[in-house]
C-alpha atoms as a PDB file:
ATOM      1  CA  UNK A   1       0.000   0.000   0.000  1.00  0.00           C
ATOM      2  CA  UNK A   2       2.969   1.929   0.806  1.00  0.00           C
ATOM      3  CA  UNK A   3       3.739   1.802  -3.411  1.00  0.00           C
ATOM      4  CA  UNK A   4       0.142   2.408  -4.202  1.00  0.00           C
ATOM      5  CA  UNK A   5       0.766   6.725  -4.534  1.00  0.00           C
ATOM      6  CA  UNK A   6       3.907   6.495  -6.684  1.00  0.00           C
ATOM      7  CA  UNK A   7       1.544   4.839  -9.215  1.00  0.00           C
ATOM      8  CA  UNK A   8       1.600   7.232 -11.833  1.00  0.00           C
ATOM      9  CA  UNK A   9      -0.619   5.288 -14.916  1.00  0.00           C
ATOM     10  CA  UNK A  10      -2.501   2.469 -15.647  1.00  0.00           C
ATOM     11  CA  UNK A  11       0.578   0.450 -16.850  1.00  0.00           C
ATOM     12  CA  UNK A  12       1.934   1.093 -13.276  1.00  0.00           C
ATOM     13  CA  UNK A  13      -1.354   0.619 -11.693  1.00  0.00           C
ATOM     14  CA  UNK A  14      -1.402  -3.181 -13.179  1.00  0.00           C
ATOM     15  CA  UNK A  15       1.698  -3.987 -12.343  1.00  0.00           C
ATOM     16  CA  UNK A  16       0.503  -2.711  -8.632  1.00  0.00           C
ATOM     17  CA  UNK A  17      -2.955  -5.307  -8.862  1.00  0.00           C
ATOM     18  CA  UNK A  18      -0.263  -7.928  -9.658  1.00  0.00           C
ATOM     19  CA  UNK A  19       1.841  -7.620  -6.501  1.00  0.00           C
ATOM     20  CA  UNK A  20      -1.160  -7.035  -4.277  1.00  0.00           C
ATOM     21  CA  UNK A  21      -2.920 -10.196  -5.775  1.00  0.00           C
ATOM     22  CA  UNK A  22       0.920 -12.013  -4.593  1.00  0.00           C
ATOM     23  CA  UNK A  23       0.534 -10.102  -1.411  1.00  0.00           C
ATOM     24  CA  UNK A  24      -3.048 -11.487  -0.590  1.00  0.00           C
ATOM     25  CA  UNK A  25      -2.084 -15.128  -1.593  1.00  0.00           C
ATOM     26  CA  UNK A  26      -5.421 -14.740  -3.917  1.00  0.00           C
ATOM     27  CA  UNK A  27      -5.999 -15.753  -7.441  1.00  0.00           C
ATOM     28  CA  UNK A  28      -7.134 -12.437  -9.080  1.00  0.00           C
ATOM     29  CA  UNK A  29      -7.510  -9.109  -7.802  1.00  0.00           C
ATOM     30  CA  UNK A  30      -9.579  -6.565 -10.215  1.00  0.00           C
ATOM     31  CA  UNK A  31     -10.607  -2.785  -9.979  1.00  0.00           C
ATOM     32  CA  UNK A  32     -12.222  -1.588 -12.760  1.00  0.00           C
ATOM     33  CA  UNK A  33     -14.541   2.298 -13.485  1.00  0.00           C
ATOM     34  CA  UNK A  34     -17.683   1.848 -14.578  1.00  0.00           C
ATOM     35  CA  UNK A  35     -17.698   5.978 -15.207  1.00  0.00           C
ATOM     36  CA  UNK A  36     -15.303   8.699 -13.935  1.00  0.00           C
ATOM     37  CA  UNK A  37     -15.174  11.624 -16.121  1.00  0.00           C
ATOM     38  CA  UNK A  38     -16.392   9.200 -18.846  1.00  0.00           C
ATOM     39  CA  UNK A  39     -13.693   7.088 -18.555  1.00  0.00           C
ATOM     40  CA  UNK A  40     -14.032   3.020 -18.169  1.00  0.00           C
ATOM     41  CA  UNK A  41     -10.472   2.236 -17.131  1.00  0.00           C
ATOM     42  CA  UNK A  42      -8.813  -0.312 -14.953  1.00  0.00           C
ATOM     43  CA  UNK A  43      -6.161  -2.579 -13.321  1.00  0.00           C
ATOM     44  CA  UNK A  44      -6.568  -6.668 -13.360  1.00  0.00           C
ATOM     45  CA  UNK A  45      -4.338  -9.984 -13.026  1.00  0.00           C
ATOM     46  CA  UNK A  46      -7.077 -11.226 -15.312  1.00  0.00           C
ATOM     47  CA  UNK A  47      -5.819 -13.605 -18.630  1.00  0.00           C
ATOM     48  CA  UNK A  48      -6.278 -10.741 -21.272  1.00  0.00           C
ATOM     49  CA  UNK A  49      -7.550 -12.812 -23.643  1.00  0.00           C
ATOM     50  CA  UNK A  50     -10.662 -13.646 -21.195  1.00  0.00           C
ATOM     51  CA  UNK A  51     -10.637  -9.459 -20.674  1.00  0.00           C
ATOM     52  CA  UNK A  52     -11.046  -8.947 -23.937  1.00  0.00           C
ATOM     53  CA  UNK A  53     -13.368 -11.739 -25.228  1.00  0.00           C
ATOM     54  CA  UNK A  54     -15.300 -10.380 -22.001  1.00  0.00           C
ATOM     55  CA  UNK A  55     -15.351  -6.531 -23.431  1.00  0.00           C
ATOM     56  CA  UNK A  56     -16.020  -7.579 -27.359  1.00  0.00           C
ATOM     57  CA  UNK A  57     -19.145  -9.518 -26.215  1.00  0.00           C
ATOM     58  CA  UNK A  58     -20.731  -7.103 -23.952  1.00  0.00           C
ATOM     59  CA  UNK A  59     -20.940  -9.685 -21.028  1.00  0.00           C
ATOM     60  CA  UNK A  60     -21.235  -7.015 -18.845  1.00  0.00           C
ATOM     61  CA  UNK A  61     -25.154  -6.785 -19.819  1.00  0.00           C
ATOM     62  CA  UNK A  62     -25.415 -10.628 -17.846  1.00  0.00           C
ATOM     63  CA  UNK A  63     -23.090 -10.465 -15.048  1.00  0.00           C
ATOM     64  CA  UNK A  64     -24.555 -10.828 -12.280  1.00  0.00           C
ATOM     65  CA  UNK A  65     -21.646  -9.157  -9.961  1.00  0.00           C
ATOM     66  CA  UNK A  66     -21.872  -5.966 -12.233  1.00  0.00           C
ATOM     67  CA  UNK A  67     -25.592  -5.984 -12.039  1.00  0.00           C
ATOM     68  CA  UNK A  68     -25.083  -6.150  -8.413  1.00  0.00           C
ATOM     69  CA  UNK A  69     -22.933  -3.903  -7.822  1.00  0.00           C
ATOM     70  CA  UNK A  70     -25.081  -0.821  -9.592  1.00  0.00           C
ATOM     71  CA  UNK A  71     -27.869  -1.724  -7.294  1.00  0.00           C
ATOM     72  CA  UNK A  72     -25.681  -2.097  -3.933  1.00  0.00           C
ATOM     73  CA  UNK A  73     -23.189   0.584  -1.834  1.00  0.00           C
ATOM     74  CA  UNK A  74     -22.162  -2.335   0.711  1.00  0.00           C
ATOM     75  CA  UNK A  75     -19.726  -5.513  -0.455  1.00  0.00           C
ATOM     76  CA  UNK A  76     -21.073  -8.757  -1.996  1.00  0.00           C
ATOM     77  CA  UNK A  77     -20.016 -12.288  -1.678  1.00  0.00           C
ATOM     78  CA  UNK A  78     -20.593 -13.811  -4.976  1.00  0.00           C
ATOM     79  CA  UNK A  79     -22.850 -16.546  -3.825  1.00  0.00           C
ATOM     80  CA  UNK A  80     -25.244 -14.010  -2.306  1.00  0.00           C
ATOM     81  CA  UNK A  81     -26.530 -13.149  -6.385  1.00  0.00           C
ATOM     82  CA  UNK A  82     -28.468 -14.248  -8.793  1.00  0.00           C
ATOM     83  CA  UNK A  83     -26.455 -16.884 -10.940  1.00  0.00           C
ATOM     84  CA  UNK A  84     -29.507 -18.284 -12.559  1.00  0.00           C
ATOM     85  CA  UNK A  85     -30.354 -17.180 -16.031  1.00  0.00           C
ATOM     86  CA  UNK A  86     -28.658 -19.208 -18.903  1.00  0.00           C
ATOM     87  CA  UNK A  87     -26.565 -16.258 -19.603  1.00  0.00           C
ATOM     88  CA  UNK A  88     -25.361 -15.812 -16.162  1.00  0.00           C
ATOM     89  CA  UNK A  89     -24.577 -19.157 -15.685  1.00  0.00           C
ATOM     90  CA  UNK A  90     -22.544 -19.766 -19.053  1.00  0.00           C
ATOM     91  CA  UNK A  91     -20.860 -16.888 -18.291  1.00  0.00           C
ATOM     92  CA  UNK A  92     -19.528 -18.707 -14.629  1.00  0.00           C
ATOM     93  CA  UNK A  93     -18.722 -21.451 -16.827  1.00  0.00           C
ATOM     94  CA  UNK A  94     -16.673 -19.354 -19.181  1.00  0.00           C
ATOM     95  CA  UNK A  95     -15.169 -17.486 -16.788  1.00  0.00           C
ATOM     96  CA  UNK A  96     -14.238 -20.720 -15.127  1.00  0.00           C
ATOM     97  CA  UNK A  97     -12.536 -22.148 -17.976  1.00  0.00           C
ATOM     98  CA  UNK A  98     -10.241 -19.092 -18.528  1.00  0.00           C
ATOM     99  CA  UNK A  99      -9.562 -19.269 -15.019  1.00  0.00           C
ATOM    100  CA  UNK A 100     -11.723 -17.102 -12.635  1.00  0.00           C
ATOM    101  CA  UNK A 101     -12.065 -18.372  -9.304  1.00  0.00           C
ATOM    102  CA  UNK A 102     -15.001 -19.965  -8.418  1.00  0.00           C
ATOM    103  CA  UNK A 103     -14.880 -17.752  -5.205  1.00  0.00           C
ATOM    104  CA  UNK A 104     -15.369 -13.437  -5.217  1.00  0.00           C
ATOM    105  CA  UNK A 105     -16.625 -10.472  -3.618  1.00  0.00           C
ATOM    106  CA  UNK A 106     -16.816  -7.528  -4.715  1.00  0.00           C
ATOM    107  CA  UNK A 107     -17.248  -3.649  -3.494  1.00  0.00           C
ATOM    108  CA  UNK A 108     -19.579  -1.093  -5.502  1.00  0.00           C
ATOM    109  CA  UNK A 109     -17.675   2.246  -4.761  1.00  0.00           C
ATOM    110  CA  UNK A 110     -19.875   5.369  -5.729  1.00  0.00           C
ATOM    111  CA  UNK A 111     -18.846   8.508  -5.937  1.00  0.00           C
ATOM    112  CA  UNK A 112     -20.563  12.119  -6.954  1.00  0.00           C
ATOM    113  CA  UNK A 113     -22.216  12.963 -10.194  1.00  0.00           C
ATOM    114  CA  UNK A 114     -22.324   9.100 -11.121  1.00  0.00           C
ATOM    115  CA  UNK A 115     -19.095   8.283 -10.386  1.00  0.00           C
ATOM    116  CA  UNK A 116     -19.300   4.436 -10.287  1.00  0.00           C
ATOM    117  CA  UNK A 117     -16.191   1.581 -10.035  1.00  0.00           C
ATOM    118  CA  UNK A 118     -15.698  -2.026  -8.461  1.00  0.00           C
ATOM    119  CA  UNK A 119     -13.020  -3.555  -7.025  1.00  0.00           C
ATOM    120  CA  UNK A 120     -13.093  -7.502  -6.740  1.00  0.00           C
ATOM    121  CA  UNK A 121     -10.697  -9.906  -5.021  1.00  0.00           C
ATOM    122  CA  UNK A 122     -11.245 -13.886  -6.691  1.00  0.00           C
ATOM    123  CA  UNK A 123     -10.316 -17.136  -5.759  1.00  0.00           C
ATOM    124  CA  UNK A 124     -10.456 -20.656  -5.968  1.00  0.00           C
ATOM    125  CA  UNK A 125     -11.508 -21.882  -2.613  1.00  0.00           C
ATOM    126  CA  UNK A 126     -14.233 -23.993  -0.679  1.00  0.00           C
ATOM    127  CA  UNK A 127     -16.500 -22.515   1.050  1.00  0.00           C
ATOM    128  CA  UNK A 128     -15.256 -22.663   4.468  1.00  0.00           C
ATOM    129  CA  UNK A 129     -11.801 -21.525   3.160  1.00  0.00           C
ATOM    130  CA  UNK A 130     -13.517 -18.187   1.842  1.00  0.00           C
ATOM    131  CA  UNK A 131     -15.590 -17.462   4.842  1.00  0.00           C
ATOM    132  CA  UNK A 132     -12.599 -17.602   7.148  1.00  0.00           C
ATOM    133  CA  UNK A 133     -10.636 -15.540   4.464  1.00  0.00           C
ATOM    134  CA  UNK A 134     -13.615 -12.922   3.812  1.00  0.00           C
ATOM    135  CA  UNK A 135     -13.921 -12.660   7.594  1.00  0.00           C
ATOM    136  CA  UNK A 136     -10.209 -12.420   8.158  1.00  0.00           C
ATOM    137  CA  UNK A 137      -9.821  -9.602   5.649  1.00  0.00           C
ATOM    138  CA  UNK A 138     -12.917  -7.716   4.470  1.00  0.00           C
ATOM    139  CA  UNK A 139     -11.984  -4.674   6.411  1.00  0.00           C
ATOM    140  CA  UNK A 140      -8.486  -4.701   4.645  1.00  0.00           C
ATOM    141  CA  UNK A 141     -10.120  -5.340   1.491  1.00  0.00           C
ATOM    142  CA  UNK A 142     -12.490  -2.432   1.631  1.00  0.00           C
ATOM    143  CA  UNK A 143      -9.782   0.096   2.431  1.00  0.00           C
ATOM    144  CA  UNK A 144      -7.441  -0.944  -0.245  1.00  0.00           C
ATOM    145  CA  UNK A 145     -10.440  -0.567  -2.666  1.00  0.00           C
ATOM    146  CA  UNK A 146     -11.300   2.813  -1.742  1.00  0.00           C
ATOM    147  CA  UNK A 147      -7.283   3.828  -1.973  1.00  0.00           C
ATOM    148  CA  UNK A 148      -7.130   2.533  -5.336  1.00  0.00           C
ATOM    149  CA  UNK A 149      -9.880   4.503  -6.210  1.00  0.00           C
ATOM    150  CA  UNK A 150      -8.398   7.243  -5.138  1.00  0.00           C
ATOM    151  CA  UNK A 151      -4.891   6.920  -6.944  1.00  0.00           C
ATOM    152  CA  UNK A 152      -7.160   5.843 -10.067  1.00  0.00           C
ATOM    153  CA  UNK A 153      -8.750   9.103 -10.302  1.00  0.00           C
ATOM    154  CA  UNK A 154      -5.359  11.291  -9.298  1.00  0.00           C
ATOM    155  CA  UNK A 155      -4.264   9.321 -12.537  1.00  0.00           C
ATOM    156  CA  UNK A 156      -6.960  10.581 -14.356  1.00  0.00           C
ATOM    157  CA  UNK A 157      -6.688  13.720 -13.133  1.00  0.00           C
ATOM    158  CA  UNK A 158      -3.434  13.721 -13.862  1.00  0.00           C
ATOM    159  CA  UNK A 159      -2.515  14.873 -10.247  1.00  0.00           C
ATOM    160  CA  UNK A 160       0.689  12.228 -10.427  1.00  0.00           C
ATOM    161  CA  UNK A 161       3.862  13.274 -11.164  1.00  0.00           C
ATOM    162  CA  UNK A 162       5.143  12.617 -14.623  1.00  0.00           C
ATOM    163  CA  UNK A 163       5.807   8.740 -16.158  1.00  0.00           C
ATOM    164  CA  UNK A 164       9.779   7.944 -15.837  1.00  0.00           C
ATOM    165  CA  UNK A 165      11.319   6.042 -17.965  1.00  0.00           C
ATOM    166  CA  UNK A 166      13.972   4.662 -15.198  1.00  0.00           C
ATOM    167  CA  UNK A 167      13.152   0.751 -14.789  1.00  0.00           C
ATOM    168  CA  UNK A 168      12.575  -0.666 -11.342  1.00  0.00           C
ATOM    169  CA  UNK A 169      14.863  -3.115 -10.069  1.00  0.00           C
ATOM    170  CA  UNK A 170      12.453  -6.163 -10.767  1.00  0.00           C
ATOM    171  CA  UNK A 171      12.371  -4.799 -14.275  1.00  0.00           C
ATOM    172  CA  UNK A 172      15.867  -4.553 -14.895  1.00  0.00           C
ATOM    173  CA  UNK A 173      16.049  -7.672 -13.641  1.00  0.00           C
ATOM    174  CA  UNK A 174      13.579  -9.212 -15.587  1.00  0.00           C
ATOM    175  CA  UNK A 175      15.423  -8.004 -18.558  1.00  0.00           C
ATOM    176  CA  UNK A 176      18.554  -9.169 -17.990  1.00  0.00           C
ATOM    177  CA  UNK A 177      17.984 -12.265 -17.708  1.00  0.00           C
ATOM    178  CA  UNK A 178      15.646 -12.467 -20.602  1.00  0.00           C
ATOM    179  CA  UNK A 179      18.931 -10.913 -21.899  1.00  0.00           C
ATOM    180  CA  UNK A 180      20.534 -14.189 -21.095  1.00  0.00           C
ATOM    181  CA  UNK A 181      18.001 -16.415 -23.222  1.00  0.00           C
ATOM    182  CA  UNK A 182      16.269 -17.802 -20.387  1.00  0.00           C
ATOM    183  CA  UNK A 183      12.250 -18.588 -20.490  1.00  0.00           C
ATOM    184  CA  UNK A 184       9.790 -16.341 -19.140  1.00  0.00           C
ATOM    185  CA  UNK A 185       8.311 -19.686 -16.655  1.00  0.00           C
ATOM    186  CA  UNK A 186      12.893 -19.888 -15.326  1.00  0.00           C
ATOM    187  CA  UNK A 187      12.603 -15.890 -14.880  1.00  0.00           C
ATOM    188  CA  UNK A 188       9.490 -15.976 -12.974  1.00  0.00           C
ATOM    189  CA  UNK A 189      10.942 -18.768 -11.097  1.00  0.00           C
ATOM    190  CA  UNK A 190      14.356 -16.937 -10.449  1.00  0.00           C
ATOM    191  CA  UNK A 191      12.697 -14.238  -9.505  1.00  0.00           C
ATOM    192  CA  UNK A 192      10.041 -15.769  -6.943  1.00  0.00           C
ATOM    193  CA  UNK A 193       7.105 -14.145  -8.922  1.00  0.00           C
ATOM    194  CA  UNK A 194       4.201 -15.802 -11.106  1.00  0.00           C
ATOM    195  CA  UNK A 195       4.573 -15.204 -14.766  1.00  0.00           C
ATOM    196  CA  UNK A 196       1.405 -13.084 -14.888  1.00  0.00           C
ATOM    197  CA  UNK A 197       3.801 -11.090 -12.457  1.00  0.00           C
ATOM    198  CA  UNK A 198       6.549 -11.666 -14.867  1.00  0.00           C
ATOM    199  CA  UNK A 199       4.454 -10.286 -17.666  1.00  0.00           C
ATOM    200  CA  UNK A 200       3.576  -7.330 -15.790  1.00  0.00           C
ATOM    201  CA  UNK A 201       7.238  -6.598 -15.202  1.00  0.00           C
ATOM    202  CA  UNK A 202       8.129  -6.726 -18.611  1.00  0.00           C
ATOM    203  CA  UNK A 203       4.805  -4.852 -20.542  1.00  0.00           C
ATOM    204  CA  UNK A 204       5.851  -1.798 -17.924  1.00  0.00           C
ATOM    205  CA  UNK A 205       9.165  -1.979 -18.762  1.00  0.00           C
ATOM    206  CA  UNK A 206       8.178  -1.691 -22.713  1.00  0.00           C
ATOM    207  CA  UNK A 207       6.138   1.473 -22.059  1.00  0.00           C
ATOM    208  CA  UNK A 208       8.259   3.301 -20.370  1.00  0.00           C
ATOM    209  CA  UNK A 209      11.132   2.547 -22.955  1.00  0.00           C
ATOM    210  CA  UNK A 210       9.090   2.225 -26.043  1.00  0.00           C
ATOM    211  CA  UNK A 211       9.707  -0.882 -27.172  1.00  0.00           C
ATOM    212  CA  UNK A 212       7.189  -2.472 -29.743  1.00  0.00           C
ATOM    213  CA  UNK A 213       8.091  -6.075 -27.964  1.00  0.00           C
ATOM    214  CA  UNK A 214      10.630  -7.781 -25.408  1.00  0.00           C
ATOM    215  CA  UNK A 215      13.261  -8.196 -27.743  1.00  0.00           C
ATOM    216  CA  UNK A 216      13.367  -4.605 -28.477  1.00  0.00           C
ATOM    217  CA  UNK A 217      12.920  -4.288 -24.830  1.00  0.00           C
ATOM    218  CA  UNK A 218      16.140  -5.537 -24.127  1.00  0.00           C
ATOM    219  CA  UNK A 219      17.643  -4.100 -27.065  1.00  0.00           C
ATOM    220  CA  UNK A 220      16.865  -0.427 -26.126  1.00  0.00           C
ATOM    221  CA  UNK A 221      17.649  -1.137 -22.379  1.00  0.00           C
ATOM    222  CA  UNK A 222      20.668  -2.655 -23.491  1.00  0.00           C
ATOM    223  CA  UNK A 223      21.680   0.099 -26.136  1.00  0.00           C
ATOM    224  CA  UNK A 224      20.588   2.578 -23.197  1.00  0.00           C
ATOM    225  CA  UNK A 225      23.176   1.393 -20.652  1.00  0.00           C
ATOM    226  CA  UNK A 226      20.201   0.414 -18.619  1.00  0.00           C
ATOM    227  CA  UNK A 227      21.159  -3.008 -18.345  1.00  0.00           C
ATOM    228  CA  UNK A 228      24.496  -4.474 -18.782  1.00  0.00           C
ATOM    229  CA  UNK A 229      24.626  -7.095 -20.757  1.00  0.00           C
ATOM    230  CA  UNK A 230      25.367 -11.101 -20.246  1.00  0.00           C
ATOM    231  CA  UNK A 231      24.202 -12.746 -23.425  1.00  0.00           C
ATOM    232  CA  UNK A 232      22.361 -13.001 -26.529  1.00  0.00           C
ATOM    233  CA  UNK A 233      19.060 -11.576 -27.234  1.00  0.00           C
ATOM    234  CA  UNK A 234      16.095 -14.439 -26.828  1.00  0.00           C
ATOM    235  CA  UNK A 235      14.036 -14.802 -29.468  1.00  0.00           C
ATOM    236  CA  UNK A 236      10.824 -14.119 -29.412  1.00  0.00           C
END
């Protein structure tokens, strides 16, 4: 939480839902705007590919967590709504498949003039195992949604200081060794992060150089000085 207001865009912001999901020992963690200032914006450990097919078919129009969450101010456990038209439920079983837990609750955060967003922790759990974890946490889950909220609208604002393109540590890291031709899975693994982590790492590390893909990445980092290099270039 202590990272959360050096955030400075969206790029930055994932890479922030990635470390918190680590942090929490959960499977996903999602905030996402349904309107501030117009924008619909947001921050997800989400498989992009289920993001998007999510976004090109307007699922949003059957969910029943986002048609919950317009109708509630207070959090919801999942298995408290209504899962039981045929569109809600082959959305679970899509959502399944590209690996949503079977386990989530949600907060509805409102704001003024129809400001509206939701911020979701997910997991794969029994029941038992979520109830003790919802009861063990729901008070630090409902701060840390309202402070993302918060650093999600100074970035829209644009009340952050400006982008840098200095690389963390972890991303220079994550570099070099990709540097050094090793997979993204022995990376991850060197590095004690997941590879949706990984892939965090490296997609910030591409914005803030520029890069049009890893290998150019490392190229530019390399060519920069940023990272000193121990091998060849992966392919990729």
């Amino acid at each position: 939480m202590e990272r959360l207001p050096t955030t400075t865009s969206f790029e930055e912001l994932q890479i922030w839902a990635h470390e918190l999901r680590d942090c929490l020992g959960v499977a996903h963690v999602v905030y996402h705007t349904g309107n501030i200032r117009g924008e619909q914006v947001g921050a997800f450990t989400y498989d992009i590919a289920w993001v998007r097919r999510y976004i090109e078919r307007d699922l949003a129009q059957h969910d029943p967590v986002v048609l919950g969450a317009i109708r509630r101010f207070t959090p919801m456990d999942w298995k408290t709504l209504d899962w039981s038209s045929p569109q809600a439920r082959q959305l679970m079983r899509e959502a399944a498949a590209a690996g949503v837990g079977n386990q989530g609750w949600s907060v509805p955060i409102w704001g003024p003039a129809g400001e509206f967003a939701v911020f979701t922790v997910n997991h794969t759990a029994s029941d038992e195992d979520w109830a003790a974890l919802i009861a063990k946490r729901a008070k630090d889950f409902l701060l840390i949604s309202h402070l993302v909220h918060q650093q999600a609208k100074r970035i829209l604002n644009s009340e952050t200081d400006a982008p840098t393109a200095e690389l963390s540590p972890r991303e220079k890291e994550a570099l070099i060794q990709l540097s050094q031709g090793q997979s993204r899975a022995e990376v991850a693994n060197a590095l004690h992060i997941s590879e949706n982590t990984l892939r965090a790492y490296i997609d910030s590390a591409r914005h803030k150089l520029g890069a049009m893909n890893v290998t150019h990445a490392v190229a530019l980092a390399l060519a920069r000085g940023i990272i000193v290099p121990r091998g060849a270039l992966p392919k990729y």
